[in-house]
N, C-alpha and C. Protein backbone atom coordinates (compact mmCIF):
# COMPACT_ATOMS: atom_id res chain seq x y z
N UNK A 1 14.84 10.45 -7.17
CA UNK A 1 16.10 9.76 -7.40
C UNK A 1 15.94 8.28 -7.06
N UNK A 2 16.64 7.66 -7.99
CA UNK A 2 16.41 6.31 -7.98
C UNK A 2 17.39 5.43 -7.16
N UNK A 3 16.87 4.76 -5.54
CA UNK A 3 17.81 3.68 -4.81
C UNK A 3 18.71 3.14 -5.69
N UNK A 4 19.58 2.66 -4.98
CA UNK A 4 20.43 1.37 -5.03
C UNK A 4 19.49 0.25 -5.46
N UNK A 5 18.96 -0.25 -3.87
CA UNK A 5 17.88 -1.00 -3.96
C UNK A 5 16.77 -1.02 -4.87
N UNK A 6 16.21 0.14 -5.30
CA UNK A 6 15.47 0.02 -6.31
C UNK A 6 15.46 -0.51 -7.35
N UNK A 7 17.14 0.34 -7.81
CA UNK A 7 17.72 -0.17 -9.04
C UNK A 7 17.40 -1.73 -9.20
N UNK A 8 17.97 -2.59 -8.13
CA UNK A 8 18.24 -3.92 -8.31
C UNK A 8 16.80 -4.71 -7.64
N UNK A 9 16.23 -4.03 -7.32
CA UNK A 9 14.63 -4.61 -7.46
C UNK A 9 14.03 -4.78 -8.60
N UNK A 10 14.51 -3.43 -9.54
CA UNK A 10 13.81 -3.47 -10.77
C UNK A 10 14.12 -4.51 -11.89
N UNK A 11 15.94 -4.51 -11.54
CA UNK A 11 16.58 -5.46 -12.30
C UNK A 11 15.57 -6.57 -12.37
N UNK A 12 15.41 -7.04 -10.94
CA UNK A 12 14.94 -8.62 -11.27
C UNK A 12 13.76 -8.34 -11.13
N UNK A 13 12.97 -7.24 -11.56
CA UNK A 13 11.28 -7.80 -11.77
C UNK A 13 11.25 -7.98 -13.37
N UNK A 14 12.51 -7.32 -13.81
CA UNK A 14 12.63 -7.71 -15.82
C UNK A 14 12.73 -8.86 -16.02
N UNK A 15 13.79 -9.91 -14.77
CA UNK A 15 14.33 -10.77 -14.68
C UNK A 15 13.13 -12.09 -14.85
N UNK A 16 12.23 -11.64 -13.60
CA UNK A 16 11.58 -12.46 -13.33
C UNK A 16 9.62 -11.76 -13.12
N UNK A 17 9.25 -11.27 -14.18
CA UNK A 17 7.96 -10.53 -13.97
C UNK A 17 6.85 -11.28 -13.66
N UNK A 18 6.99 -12.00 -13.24
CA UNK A 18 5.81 -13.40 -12.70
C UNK A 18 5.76 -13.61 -11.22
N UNK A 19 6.91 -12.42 -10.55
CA UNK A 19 7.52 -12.51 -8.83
C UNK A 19 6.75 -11.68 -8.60
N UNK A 20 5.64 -11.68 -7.88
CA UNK A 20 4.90 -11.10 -7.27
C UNK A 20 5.61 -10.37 -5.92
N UNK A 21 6.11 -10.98 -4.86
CA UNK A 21 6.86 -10.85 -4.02
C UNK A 21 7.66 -9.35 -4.44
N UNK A 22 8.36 -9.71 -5.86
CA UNK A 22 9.65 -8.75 -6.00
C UNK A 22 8.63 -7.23 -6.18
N UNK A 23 7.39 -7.96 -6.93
CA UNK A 23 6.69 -6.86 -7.76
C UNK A 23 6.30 -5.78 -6.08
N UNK A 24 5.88 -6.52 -5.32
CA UNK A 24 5.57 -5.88 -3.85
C UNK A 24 6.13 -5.18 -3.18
N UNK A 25 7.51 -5.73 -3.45
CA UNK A 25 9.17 -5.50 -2.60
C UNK A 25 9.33 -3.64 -3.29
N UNK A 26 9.19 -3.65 -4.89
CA UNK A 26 9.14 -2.54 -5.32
C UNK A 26 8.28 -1.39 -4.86
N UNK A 27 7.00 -1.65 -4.99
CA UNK A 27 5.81 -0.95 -3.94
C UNK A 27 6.49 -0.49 -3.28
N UNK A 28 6.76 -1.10 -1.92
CA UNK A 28 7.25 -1.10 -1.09
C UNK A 28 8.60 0.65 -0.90
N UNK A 29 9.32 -0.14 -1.65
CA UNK A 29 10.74 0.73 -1.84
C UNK A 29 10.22 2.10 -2.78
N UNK A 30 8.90 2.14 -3.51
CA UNK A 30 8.75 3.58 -4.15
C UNK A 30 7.53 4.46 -3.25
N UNK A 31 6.94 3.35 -2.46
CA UNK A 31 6.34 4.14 -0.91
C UNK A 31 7.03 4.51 -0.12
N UNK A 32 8.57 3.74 0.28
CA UNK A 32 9.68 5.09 1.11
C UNK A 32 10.03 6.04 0.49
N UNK A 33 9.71 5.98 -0.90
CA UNK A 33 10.71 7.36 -1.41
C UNK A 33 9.25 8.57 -1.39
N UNK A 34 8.40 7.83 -0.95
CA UNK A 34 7.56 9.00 -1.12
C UNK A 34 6.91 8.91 -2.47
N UNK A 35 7.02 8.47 -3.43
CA UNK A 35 6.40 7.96 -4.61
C UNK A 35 4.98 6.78 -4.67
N UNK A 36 3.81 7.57 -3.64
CA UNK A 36 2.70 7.11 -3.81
C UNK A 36 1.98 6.48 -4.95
N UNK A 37 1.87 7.25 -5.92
CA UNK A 37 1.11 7.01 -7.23
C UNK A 37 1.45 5.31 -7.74
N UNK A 38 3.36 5.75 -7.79
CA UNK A 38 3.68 4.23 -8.52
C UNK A 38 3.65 3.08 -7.77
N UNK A 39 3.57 3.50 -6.57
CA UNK A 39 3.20 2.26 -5.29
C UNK A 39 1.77 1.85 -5.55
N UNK A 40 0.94 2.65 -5.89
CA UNK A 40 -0.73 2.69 -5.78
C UNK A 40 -0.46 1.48 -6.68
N UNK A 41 -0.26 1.96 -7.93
CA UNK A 41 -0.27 1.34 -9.36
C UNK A 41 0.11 -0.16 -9.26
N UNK A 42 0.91 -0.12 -8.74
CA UNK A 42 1.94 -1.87 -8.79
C UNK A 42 1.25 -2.61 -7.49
N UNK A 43 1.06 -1.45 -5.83
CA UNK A 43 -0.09 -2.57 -5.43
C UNK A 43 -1.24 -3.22 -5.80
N UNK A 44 -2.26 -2.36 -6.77
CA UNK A 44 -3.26 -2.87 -7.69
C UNK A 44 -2.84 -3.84 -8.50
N UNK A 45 -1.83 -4.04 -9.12
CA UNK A 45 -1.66 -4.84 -10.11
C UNK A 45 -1.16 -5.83 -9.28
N UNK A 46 -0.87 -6.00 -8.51
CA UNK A 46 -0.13 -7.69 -7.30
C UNK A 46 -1.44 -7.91 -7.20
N UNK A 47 -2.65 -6.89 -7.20
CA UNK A 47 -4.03 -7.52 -6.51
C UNK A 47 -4.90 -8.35 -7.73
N UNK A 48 -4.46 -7.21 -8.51
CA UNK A 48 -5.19 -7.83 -10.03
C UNK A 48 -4.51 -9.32 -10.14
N UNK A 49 -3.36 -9.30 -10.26
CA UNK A 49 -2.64 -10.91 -10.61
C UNK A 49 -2.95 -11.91 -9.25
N UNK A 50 -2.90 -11.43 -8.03
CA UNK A 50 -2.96 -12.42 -7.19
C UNK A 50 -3.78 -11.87 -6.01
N UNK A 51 -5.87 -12.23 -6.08
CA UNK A 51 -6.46 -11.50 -5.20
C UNK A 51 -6.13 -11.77 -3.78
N UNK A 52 -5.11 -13.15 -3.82
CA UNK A 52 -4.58 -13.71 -2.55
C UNK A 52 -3.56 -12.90 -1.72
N UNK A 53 -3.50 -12.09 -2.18
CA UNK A 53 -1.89 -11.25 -2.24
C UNK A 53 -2.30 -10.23 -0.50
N UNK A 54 -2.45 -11.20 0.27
CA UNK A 54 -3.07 -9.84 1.44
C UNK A 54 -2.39 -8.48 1.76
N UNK A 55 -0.94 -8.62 2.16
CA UNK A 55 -0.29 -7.27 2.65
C UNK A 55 -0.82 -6.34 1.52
N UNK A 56 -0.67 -6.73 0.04
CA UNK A 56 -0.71 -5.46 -1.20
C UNK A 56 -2.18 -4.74 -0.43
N UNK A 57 -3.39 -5.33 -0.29
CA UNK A 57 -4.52 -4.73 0.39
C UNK A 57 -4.45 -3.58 1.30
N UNK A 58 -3.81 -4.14 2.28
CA UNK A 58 -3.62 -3.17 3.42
C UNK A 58 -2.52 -2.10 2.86
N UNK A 59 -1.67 -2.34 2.39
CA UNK A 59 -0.47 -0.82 2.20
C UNK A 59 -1.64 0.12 1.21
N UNK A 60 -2.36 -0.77 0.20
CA UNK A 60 -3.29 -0.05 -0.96
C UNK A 60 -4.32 0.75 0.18
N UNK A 61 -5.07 0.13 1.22
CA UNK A 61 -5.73 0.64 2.24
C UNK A 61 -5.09 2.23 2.80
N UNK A 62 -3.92 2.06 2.64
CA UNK A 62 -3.47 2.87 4.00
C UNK A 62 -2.97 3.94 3.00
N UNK A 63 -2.50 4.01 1.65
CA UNK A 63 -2.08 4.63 0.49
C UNK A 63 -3.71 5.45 0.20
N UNK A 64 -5.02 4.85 0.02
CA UNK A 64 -6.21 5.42 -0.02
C UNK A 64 -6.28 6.35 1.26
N UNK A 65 -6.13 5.77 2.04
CA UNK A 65 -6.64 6.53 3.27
C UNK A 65 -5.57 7.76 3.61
N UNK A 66 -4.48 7.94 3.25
CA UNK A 66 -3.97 8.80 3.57
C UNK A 66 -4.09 9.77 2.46
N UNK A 67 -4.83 9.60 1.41
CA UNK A 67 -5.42 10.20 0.23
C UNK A 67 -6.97 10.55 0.37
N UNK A 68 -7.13 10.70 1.49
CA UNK A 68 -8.43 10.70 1.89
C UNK A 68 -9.47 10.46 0.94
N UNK A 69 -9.38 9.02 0.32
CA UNK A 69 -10.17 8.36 -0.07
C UNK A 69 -10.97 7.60 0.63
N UNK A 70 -11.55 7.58 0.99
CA UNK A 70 -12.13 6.70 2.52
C UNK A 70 -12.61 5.47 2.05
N UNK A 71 -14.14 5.86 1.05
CA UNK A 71 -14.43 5.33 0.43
C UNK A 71 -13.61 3.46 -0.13
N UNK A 72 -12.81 4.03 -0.91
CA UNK A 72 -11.85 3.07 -1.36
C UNK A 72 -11.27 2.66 -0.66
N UNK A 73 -10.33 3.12 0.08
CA UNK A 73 -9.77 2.46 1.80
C UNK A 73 -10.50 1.36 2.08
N UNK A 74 -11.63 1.55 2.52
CA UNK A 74 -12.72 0.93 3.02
C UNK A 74 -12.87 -0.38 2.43
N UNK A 75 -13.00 -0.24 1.31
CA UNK A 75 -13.24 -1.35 -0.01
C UNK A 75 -12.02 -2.09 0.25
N UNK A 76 -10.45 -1.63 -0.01
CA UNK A 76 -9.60 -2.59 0.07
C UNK A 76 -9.22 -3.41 1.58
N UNK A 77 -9.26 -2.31 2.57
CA UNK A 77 -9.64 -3.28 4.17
C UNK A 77 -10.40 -4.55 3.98
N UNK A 78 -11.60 -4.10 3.30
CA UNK A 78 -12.46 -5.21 3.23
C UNK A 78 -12.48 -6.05 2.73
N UNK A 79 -11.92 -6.10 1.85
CA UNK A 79 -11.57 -6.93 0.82
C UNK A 79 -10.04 -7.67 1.33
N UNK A 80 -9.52 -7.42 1.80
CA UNK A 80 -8.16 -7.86 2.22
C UNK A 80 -8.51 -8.48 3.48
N UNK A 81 -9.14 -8.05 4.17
CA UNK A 81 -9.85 -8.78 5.65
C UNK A 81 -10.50 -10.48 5.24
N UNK A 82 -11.20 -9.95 4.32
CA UNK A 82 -11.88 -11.49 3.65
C UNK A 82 -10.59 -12.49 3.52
N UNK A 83 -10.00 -12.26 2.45
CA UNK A 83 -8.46 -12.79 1.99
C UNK A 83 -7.93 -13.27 3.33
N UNK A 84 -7.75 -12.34 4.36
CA UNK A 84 -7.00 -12.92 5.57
C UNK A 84 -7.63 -13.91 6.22
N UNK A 85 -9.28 -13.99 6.31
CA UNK A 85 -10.01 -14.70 6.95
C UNK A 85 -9.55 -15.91 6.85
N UNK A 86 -9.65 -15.91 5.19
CA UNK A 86 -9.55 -17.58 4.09
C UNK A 86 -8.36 -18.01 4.59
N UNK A 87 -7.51 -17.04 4.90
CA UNK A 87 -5.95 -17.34 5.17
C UNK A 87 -5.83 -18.03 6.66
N UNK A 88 -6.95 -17.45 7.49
CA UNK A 88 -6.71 -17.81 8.74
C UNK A 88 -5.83 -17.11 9.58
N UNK A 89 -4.93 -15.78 8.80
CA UNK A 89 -4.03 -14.61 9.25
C UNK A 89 -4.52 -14.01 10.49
N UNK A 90 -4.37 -14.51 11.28
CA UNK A 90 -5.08 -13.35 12.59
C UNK A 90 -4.47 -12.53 12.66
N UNK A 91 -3.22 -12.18 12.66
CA UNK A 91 -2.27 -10.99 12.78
C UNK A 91 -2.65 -9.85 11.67
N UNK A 92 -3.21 -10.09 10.46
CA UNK A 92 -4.02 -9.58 9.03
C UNK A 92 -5.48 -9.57 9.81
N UNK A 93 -5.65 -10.22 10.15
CA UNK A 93 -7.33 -10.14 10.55
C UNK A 93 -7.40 -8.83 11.43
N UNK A 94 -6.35 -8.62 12.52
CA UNK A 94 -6.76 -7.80 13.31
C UNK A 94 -5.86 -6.38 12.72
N UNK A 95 -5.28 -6.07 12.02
CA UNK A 95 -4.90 -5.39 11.44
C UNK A 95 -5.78 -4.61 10.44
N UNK A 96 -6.39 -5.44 9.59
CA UNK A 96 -7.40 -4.87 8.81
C UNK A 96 -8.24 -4.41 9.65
N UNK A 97 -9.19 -5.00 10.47
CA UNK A 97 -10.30 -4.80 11.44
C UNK A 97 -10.09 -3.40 12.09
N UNK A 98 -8.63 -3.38 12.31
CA UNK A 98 -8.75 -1.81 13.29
C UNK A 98 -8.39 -0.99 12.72
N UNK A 99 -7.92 -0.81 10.66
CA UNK A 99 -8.29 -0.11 9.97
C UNK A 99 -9.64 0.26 9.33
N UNK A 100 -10.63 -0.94 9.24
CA UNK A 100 -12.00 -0.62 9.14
C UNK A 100 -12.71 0.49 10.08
N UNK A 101 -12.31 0.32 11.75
CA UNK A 101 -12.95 0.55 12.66
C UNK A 101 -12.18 1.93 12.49
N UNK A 102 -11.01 2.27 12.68
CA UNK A 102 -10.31 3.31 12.45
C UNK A 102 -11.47 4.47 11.04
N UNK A 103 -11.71 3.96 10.03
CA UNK A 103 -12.67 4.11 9.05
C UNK A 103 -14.04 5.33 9.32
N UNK A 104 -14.47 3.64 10.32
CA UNK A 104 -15.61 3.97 10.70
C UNK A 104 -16.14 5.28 11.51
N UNK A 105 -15.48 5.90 12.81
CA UNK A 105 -15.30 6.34 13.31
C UNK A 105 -15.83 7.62 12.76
């Protein structure tokens, strides 16, 4: 069943499909409903359009990993860790890091 919020998330990603942000915000709102797949899908695509895009990494991380994909997990930590580096994100830096290590284990 489709939010409120959803609804009017979706509105304006018709509105404005170049909003990365909104495109995220959606993710976001179809990962509370429990709707993994279409979260997977639209975090990849914030990554495809913007490899800068750090949070999409980590939720895509944590969406793999609870799909016991490890593998791939792994890949987007890492890849999103880099991104944070460039960013200078320490709060992303150490976030990713203790999903890697979490990984590793």
């Amino acid at each position: 069943m489709e939010s409120n919020r959803l609804r009017k998330l979706l509105e304006l990603q018709t509105l404005y499909p170049d909003d990365l942000f909104n495109s995220y915000a959606v993710a976001i709102e179809y990962l509370g409903m429990g709707n993994t797949t279409q979260a997977k899908e639209i975090f990849e695509e914030v990554i495809k359009n913007d490899k800068n895009y750090v949070p999409a990494y980590y939720q895509l991380g944590m969406i793999l990993m609870n799909e016991t994909n490890e593998k791939e997990a792994l890949v987007a930590f890492e890849n999103g860790l880099i991104e944070a580096k460039l960013k200078k994100d320490t709060r992303s830096i150490r976030e990713f890091q203790s999903a890697i290590d979490e990984l590793s284990l």
